[in-house]
N, C-alpha and C. Protein backbone atom coordinates (compact mmCIF):
# COMPACT_ATOMS: atom_id res chain seq x y z
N UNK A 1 79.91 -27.54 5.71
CA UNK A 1 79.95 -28.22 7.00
C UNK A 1 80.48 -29.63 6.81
N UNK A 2 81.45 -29.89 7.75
CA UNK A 2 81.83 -31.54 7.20
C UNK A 2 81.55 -31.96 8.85
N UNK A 3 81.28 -33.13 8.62
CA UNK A 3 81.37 -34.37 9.96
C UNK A 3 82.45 -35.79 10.44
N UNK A 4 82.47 -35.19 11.89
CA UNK A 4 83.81 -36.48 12.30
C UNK A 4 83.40 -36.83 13.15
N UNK A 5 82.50 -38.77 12.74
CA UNK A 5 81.84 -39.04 14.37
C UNK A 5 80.65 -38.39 14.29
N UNK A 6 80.63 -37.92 15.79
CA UNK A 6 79.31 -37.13 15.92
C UNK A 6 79.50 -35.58 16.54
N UNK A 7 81.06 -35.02 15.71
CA UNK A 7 81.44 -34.14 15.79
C UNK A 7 80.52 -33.20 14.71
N UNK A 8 80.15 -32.14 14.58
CA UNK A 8 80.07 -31.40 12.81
C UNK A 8 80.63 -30.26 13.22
N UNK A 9 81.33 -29.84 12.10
CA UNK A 9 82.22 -28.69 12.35
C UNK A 9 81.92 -27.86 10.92
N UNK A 10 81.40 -26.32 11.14
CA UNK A 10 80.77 -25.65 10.94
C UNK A 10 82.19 -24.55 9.69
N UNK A 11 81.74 -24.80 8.39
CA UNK A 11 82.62 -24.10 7.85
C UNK A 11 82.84 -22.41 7.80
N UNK A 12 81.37 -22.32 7.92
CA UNK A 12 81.45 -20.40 7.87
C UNK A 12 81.54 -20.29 9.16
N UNK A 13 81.76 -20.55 10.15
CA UNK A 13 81.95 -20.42 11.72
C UNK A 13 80.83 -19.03 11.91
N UNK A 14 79.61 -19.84 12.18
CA UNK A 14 78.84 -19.03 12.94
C UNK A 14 79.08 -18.05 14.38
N UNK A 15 78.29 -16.89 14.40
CA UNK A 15 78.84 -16.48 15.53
C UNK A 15 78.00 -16.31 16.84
N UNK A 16 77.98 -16.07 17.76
CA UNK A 16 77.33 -15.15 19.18
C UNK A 16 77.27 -13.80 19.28
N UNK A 17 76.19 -13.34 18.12
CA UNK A 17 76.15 -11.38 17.76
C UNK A 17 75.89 -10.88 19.16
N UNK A 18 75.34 -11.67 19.66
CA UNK A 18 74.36 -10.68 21.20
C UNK A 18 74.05 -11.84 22.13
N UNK A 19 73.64 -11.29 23.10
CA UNK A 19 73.13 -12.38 24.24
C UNK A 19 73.09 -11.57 25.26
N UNK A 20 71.93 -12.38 25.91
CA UNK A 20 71.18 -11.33 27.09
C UNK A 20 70.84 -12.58 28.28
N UNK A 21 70.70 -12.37 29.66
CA UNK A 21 70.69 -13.10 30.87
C UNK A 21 69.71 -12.36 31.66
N UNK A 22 68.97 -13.40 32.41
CA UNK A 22 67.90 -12.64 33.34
C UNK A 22 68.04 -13.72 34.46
N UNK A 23 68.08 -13.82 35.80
CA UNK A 23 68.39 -14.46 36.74
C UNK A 23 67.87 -14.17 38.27
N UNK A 24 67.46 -14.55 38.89
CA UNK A 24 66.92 -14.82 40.23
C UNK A 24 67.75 -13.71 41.43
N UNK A 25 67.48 -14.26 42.33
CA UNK A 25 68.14 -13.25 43.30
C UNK A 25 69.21 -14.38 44.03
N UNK A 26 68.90 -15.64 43.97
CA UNK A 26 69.78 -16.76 44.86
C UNK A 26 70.91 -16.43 43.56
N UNK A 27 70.91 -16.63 42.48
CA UNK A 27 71.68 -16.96 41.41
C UNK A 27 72.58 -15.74 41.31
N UNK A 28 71.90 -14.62 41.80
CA UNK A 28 73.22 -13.27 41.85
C UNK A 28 73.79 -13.47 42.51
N UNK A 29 73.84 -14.35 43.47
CA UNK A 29 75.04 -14.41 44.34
C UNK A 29 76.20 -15.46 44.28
N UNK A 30 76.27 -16.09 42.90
CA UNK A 30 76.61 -17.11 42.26
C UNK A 30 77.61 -16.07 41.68
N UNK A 31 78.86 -17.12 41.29
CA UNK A 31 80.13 -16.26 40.74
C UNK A 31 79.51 -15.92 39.32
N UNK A 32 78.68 -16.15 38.65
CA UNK A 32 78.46 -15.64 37.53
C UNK A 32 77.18 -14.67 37.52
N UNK A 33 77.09 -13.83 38.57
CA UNK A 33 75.59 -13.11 39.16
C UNK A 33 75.80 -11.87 37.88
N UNK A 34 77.02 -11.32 38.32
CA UNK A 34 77.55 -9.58 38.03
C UNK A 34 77.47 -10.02 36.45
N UNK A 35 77.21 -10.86 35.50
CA UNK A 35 77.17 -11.06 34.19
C UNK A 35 75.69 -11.14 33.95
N UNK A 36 74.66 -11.27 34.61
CA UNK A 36 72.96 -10.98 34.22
C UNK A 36 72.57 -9.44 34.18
N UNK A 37 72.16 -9.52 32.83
CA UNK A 37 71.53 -8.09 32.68
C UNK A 37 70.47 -7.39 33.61
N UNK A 38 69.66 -8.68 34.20
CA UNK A 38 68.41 -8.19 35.11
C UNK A 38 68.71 -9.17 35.97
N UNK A 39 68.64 -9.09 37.24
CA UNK A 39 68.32 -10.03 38.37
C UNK A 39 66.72 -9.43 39.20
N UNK A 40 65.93 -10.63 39.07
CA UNK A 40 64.45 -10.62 40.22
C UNK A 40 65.06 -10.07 41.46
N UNK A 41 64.30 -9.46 42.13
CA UNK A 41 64.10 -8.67 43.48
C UNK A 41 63.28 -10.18 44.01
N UNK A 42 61.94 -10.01 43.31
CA UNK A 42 60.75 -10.78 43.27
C UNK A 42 60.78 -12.20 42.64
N UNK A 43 60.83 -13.65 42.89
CA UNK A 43 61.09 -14.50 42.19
C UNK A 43 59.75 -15.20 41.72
N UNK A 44 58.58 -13.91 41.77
CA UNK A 44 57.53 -13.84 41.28
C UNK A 44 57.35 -13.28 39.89
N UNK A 45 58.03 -12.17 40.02
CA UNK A 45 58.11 -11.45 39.00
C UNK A 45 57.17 -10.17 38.91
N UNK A 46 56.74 -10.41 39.59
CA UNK A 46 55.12 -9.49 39.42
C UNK A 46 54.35 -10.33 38.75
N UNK A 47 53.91 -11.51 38.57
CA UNK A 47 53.44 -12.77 37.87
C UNK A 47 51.93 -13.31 39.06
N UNK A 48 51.35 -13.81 38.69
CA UNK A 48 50.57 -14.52 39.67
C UNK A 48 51.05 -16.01 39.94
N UNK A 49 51.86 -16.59 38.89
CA UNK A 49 52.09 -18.06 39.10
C UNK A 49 53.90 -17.82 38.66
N UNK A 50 54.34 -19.03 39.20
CA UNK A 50 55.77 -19.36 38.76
C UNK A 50 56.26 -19.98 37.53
N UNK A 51 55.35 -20.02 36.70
CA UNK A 51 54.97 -20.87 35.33
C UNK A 51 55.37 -19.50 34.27
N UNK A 52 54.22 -18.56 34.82
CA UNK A 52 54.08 -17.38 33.59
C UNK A 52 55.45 -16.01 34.38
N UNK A 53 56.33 -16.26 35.33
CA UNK A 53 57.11 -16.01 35.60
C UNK A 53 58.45 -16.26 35.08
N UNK A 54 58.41 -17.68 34.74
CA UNK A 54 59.37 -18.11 34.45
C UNK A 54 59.21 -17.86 32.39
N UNK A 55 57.77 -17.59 32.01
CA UNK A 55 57.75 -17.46 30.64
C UNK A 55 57.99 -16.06 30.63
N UNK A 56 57.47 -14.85 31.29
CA UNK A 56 57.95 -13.69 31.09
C UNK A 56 59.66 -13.43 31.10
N UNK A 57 59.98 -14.34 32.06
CA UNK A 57 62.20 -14.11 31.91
C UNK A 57 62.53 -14.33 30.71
N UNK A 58 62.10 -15.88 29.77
CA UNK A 58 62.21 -15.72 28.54
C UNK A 58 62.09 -15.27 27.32
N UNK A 59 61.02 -14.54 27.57
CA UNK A 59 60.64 -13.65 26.85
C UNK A 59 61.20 -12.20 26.40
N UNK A 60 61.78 -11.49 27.95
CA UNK A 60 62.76 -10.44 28.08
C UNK A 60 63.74 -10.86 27.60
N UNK A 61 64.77 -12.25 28.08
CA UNK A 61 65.65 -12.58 27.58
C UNK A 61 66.26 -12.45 26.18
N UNK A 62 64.67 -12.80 25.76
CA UNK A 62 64.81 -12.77 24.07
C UNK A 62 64.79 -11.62 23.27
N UNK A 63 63.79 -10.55 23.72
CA UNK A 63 63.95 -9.66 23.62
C UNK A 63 64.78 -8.52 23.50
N UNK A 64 65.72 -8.53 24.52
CA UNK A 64 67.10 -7.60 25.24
C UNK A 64 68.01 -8.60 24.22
N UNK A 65 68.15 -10.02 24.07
CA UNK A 65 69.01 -10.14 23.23
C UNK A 65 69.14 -9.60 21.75
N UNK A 66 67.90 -9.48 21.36
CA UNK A 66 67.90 -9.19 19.67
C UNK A 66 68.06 -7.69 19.88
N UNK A 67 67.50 -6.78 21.11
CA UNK A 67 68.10 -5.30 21.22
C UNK A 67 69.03 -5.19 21.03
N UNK A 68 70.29 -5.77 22.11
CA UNK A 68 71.27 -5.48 22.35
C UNK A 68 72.42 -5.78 21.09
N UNK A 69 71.66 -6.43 20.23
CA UNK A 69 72.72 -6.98 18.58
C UNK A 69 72.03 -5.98 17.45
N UNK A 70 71.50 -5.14 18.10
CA UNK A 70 71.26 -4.03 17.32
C UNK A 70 69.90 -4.30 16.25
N UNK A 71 68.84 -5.42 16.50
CA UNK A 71 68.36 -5.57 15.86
C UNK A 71 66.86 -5.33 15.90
N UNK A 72 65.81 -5.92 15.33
CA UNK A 72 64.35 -6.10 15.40
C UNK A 72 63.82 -7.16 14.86
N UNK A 73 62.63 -7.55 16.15
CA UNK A 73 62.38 -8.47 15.26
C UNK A 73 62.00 -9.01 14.10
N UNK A 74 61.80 -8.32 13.05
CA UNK A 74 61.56 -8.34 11.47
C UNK A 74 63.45 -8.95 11.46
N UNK A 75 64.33 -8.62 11.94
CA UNK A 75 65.60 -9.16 11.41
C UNK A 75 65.69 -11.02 11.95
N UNK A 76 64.98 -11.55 12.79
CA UNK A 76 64.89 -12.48 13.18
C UNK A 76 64.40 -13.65 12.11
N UNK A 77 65.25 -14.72 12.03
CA UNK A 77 64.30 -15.52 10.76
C UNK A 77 63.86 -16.93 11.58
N UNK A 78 64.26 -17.15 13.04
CA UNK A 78 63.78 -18.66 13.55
C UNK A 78 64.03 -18.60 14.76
N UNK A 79 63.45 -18.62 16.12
CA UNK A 79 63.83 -18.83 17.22
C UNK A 79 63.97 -20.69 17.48
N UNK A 80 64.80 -21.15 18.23
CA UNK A 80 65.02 -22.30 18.98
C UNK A 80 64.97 -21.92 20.40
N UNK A 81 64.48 -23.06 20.80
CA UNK A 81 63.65 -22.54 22.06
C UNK A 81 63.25 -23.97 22.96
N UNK A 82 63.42 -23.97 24.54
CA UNK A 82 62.21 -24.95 24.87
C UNK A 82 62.84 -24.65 26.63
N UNK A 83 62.16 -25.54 27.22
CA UNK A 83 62.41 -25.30 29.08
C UNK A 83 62.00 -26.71 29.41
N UNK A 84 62.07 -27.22 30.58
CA UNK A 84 61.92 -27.93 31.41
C UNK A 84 60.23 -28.59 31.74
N UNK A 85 59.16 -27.71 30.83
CA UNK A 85 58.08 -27.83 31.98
C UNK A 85 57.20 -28.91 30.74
N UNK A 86 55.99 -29.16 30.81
CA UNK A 86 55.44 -30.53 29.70
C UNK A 86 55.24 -29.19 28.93
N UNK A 87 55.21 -30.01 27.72
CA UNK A 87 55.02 -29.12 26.33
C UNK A 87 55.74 -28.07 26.04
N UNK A 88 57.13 -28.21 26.65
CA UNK A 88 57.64 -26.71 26.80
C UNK A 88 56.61 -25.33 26.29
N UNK A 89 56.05 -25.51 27.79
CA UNK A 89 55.16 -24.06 27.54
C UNK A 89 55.42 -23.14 28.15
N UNK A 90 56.75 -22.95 28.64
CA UNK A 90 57.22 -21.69 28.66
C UNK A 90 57.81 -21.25 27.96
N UNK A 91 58.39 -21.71 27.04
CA UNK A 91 58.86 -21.21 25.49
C UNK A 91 57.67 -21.50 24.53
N UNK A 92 56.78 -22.00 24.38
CA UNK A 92 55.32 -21.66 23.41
C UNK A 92 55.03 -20.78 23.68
N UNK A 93 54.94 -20.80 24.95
CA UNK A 93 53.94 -19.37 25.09
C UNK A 93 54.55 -17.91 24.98
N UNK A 94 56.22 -18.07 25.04
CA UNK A 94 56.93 -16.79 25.03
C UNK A 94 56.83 -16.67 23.41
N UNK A 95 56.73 -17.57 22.35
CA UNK A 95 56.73 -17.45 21.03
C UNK A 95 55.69 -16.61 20.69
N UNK A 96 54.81 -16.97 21.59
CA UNK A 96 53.48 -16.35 20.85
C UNK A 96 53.52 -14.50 20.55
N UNK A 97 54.50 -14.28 21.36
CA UNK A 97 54.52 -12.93 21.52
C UNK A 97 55.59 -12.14 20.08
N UNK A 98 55.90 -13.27 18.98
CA UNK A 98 56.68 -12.86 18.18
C UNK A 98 55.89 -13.49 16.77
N UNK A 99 56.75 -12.76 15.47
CA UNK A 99 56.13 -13.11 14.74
C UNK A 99 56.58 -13.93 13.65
N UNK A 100 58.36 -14.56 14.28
CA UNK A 100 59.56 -14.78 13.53
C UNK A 100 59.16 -16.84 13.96
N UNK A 101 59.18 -17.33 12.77
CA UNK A 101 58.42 -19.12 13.21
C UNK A 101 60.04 -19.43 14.39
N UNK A 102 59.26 -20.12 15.50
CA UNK A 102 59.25 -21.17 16.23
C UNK A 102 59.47 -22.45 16.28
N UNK A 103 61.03 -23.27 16.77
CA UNK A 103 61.09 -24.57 16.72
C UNK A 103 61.52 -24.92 17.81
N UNK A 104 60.63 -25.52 18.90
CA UNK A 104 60.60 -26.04 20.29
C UNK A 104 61.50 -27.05 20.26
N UNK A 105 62.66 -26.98 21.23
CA UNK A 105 63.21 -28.01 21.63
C UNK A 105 63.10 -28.62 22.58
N UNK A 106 62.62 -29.96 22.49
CA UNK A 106 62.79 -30.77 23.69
C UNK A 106 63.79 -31.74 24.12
N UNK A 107 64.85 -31.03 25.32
CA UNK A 107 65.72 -31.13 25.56
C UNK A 107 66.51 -30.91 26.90
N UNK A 108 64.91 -31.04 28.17
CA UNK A 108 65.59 -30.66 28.98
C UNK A 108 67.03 -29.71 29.95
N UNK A 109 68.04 -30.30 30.46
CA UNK A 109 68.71 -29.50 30.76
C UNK A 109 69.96 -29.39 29.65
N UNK A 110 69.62 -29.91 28.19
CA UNK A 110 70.49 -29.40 27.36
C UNK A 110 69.96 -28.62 26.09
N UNK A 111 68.89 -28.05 26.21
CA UNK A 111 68.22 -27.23 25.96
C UNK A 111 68.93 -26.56 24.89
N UNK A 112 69.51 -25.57 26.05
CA UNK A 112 70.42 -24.23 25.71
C UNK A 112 71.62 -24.43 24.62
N UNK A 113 72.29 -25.84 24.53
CA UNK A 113 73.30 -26.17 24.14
C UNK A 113 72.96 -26.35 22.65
N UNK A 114 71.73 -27.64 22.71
CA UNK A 114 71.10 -27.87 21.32
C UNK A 114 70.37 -26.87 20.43
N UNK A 115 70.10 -25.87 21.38
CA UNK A 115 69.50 -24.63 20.67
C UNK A 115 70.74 -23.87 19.35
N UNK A 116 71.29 -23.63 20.33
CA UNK A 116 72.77 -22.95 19.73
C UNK A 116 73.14 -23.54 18.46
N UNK A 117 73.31 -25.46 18.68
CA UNK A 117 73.76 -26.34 17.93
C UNK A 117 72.93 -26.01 16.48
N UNK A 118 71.67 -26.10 16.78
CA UNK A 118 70.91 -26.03 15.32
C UNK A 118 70.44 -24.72 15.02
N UNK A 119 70.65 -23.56 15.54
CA UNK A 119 70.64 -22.42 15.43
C UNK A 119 72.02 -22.10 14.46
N UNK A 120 73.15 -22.80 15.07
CA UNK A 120 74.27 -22.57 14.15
C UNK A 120 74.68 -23.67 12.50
N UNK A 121 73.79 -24.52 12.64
CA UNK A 121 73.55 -25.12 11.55
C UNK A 121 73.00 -24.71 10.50
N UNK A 122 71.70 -23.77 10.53
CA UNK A 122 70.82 -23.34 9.60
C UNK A 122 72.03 -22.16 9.35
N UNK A 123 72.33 -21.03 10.47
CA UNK A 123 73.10 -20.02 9.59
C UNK A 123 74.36 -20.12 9.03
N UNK A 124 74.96 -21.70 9.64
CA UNK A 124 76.41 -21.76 8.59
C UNK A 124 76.27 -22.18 7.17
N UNK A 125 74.63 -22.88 6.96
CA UNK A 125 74.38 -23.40 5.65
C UNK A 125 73.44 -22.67 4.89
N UNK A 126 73.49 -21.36 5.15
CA UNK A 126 72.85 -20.23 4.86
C UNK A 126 71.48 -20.25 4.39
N UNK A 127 71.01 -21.04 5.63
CA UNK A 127 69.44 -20.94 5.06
C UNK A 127 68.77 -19.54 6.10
N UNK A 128 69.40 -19.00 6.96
CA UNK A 128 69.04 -17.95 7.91
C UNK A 128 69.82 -17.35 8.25
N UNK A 129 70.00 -15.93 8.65
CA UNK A 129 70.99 -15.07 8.69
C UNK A 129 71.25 -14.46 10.18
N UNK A 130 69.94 -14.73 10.80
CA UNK A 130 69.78 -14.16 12.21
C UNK A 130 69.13 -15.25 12.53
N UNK A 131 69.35 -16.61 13.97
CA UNK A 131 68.72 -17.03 14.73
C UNK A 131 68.75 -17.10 16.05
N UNK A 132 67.66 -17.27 16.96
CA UNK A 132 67.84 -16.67 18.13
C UNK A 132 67.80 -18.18 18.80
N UNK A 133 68.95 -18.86 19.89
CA UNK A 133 69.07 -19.50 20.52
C UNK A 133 68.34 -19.11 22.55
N UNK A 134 67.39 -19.94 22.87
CA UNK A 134 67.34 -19.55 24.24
C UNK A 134 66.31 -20.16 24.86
N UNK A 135 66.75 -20.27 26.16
CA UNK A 135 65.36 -21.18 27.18
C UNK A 135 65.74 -20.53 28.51
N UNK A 136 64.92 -21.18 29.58
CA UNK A 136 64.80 -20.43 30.74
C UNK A 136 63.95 -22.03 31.84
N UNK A 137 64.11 -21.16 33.11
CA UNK A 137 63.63 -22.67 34.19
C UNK A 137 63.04 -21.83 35.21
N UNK A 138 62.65 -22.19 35.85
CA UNK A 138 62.35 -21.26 37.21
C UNK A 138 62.70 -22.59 38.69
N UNK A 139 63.76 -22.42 39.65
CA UNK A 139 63.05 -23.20 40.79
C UNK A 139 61.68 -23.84 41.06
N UNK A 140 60.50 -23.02 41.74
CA UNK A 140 59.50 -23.43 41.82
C UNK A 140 58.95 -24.10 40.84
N UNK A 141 58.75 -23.91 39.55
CA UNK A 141 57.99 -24.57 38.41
C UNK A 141 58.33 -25.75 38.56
N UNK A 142 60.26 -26.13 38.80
CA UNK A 142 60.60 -27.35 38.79
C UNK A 142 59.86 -28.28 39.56
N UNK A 143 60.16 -27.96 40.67
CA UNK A 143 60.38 -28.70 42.14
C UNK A 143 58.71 -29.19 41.65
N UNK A 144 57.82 -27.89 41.35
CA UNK A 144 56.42 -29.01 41.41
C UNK A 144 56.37 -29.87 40.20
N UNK A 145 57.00 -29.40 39.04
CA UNK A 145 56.87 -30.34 37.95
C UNK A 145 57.52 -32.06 38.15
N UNK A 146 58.90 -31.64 38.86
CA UNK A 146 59.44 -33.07 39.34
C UNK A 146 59.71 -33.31 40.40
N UNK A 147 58.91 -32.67 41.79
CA UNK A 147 59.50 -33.35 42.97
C UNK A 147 57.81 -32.83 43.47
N UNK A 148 58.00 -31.81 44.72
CA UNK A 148 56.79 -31.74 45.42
C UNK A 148 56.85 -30.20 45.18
N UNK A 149 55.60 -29.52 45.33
CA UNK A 149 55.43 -27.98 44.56
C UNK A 149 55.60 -27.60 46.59
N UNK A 150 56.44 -26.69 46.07
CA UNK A 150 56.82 -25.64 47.50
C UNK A 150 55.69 -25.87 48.38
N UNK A 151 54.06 -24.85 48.36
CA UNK A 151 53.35 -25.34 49.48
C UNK A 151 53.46 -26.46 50.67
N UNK A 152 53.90 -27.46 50.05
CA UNK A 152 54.09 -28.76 50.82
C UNK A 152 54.55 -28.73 51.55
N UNK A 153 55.98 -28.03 51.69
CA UNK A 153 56.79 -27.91 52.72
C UNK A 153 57.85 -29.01 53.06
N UNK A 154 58.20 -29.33 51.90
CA UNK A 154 58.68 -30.90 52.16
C UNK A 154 60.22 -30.20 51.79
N UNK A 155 60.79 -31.32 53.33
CA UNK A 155 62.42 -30.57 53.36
C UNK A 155 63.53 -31.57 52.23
N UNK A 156 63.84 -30.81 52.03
CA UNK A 156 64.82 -30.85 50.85
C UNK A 156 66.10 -31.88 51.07
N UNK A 157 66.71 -33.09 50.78
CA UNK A 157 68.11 -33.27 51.31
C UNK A 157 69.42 -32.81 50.80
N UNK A 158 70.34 -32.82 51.76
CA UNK A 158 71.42 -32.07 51.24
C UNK A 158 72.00 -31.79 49.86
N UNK A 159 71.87 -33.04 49.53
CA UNK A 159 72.67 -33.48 48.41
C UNK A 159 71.77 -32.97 46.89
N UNK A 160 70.27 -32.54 47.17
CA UNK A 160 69.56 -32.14 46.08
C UNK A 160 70.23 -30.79 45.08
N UNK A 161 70.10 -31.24 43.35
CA UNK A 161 70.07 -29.96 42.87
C UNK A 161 69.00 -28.35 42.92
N UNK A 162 69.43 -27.66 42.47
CA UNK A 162 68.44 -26.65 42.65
C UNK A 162 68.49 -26.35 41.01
N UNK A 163 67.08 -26.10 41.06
CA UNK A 163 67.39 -25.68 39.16
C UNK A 163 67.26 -23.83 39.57
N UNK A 164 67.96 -23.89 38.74
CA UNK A 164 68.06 -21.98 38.17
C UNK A 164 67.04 -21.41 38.05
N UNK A 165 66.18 -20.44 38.41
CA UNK A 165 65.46 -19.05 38.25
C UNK A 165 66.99 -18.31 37.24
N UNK A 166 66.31 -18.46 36.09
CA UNK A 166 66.74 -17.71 35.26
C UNK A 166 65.70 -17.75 33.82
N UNK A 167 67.03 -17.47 32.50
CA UNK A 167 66.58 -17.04 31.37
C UNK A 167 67.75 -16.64 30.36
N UNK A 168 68.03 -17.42 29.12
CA UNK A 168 69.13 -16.50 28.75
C UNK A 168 69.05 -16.69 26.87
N UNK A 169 69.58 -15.86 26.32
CA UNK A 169 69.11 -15.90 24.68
C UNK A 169 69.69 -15.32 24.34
N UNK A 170 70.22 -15.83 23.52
CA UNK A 170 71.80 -15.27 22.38
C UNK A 170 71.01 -15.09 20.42
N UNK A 171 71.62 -14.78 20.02
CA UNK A 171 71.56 -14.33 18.51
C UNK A 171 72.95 -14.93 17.82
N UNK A 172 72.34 -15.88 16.99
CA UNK A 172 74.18 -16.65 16.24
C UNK A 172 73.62 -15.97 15.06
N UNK A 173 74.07 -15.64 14.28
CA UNK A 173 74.29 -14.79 12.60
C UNK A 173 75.70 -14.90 12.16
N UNK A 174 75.88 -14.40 10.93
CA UNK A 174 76.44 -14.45 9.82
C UNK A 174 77.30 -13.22 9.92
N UNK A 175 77.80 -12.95 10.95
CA UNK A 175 78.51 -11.86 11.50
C UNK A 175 80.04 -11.87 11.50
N UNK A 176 80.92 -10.69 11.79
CA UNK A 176 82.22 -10.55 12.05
C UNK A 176 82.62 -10.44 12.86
N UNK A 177 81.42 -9.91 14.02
CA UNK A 177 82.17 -9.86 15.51
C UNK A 177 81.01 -10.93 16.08
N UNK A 178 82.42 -11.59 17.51
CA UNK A 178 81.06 -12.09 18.58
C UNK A 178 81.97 -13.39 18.48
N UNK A 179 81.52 -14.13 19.36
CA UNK A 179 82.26 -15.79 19.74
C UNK A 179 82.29 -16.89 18.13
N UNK A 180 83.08 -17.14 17.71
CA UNK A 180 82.64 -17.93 16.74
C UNK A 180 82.23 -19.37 17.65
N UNK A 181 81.11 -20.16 16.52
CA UNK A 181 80.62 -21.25 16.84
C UNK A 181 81.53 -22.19 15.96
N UNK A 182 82.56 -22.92 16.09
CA UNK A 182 83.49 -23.99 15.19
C UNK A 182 82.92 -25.34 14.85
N UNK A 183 81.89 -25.52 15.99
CA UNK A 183 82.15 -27.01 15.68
C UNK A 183 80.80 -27.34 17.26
N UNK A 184 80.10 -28.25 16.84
CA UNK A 184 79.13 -29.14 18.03
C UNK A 184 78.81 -30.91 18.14
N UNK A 185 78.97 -30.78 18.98
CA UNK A 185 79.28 -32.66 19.07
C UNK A 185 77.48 -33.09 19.44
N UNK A 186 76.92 -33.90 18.67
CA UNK A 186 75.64 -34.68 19.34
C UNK A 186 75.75 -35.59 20.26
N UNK A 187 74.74 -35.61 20.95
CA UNK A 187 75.06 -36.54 22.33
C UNK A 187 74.19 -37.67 22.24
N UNK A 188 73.83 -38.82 23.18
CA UNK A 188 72.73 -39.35 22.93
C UNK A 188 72.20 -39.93 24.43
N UNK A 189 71.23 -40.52 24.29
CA UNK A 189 70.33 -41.34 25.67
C UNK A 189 71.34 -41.92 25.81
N UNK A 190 71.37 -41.90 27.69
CA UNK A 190 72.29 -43.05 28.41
C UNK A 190 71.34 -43.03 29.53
N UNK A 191 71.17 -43.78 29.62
CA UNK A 191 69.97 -44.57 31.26
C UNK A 191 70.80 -45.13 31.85
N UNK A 192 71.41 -45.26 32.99
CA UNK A 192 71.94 -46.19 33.98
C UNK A 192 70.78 -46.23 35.13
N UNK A 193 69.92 -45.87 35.00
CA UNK A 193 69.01 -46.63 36.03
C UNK A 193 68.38 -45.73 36.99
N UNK A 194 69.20 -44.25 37.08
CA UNK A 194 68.84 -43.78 38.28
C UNK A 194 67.71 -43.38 38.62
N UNK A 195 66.83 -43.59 39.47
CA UNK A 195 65.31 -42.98 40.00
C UNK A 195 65.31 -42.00 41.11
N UNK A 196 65.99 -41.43 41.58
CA UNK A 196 66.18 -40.63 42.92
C UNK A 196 65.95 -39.09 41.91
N UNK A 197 64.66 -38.66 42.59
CA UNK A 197 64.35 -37.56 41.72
C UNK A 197 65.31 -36.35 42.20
N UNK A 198 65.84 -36.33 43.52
CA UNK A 198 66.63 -35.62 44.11
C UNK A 198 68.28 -35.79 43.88
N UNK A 199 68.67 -36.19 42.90
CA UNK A 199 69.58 -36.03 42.16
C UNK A 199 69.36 -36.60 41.31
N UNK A 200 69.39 -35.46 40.03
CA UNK A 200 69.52 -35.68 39.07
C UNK A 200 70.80 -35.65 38.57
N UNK A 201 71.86 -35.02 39.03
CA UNK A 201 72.95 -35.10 38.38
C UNK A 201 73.51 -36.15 38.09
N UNK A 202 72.97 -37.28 38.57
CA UNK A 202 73.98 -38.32 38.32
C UNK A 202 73.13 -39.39 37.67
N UNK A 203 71.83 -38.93 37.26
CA UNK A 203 71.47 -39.01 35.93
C UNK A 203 71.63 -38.64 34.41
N UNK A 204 72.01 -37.83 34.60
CA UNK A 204 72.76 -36.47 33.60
C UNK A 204 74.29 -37.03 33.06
N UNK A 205 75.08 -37.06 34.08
CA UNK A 205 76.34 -37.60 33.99
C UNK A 205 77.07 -38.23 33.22
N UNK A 206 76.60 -39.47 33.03
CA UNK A 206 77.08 -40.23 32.48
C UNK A 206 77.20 -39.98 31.01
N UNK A 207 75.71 -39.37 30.45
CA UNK A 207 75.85 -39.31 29.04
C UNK A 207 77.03 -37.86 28.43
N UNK A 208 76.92 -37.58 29.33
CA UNK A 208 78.54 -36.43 29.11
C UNK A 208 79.95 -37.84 29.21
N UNK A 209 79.85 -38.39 30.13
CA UNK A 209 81.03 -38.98 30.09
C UNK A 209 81.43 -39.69 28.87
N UNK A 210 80.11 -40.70 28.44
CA UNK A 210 80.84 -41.25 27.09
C UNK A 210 80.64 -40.59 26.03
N UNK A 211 80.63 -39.52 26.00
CA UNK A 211 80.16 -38.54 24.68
C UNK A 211 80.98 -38.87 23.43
N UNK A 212 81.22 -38.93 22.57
CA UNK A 212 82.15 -39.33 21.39
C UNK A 212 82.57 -38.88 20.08
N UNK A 213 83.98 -37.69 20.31
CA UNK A 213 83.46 -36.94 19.25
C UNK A 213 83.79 -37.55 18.05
């Protein structure tokens, strides 16, 4: 692996063996719907809360991914993992259900990205042969974790994001087929100030803009 900046570029070019998607019913109707393996009917799930809803998607996610790459979990050597909610405990608690060690990322809505990133680090420097990249969010969980929890009834303004009811988990290995991973750039904290919990995007923003590879 060599580094340029805060580029690293990955010499055995890790790959994307498998990957699996689980998604909401608003989100199927999103140009990328017809690519989720499962879409909710129910954005319950059959769940009693939106918490252990949103941990059961990840969980399948993870699951159907290591199926679908032909594997088990005995072939698994590290999940990366984390969500949106405190303690990412919707990825703790989806761990618990495996027996392959666990490294929580906390990483908000770049989660998914950094997962991948150090998922493809360990298997280009061959300390692991199979790792499983993946996180998941639910709407509701959000809105009460950072705005007002649905009951309330509190109307929304236009301009607000919606976070995803979903779930999604890929498998990078030491493989011949599947997306190669070349290369991942680190990012870092950028604060410009914003407090408007109803957009976040333009909290987010900026630190994409000056990114530096």
């Amino acid at each position: 692996m060599s580094k340029k900046g805060n580029t690293v570029f990955f010499k055995n070019k890790p790959r994307i063996a498998s990957y699996a998607a689980i998604c909401g019913s608003k989100e199927k109707t999103g140009v990328i719907g017809e690519f989720a393996d499962i879409t909710l009917e129910d954005d319950m799930y059959e769940e009693s809360t939106y918490e252990k809803a949103e941990c059961k998607m990840l969980t399948n996610a993870i699951s159907l991914a290591i199926e679908k790459g032909g594997l088990t979990e005995k072939d698994i050597d590290v999940l990366f993992s984390g969500d949106l909610l405190n303690q990412i405990i919707s990825a703790s608690f989806a761990a618990r259900d495996y027996s392959f060690p666990f490294l929580g990322v906390y990483s908000a809505c770049s989660t998914m990205s950094e997962s991948i990133m150090l998922a493809a680090m360990l298997v280009n420097a061959g300390y692991v042969r199979h790792a499983v990249a993946a996180t998941g969010s639910h709407f509701a969980s959000a809105e009460r974790q950072y705005r007002y929890p649905l009951e309330l009834g509190c109307t929304r303004p236009p301009q607000a994001q919606w976070t995803v009811t979903g779930a999604g988990g890929c498998v990078i290995a030491d493989v011949k087929e599947g997306v190669k991973i070349t290369s991942a750039t680190m990012g870092r904290v950028c604060d410009y100030g914003v407090t408007d919990v109803n957009n976040m995007g333009a909290a987010m923003a900026p630190a994409v803009a000056i990114i530096e590879p």
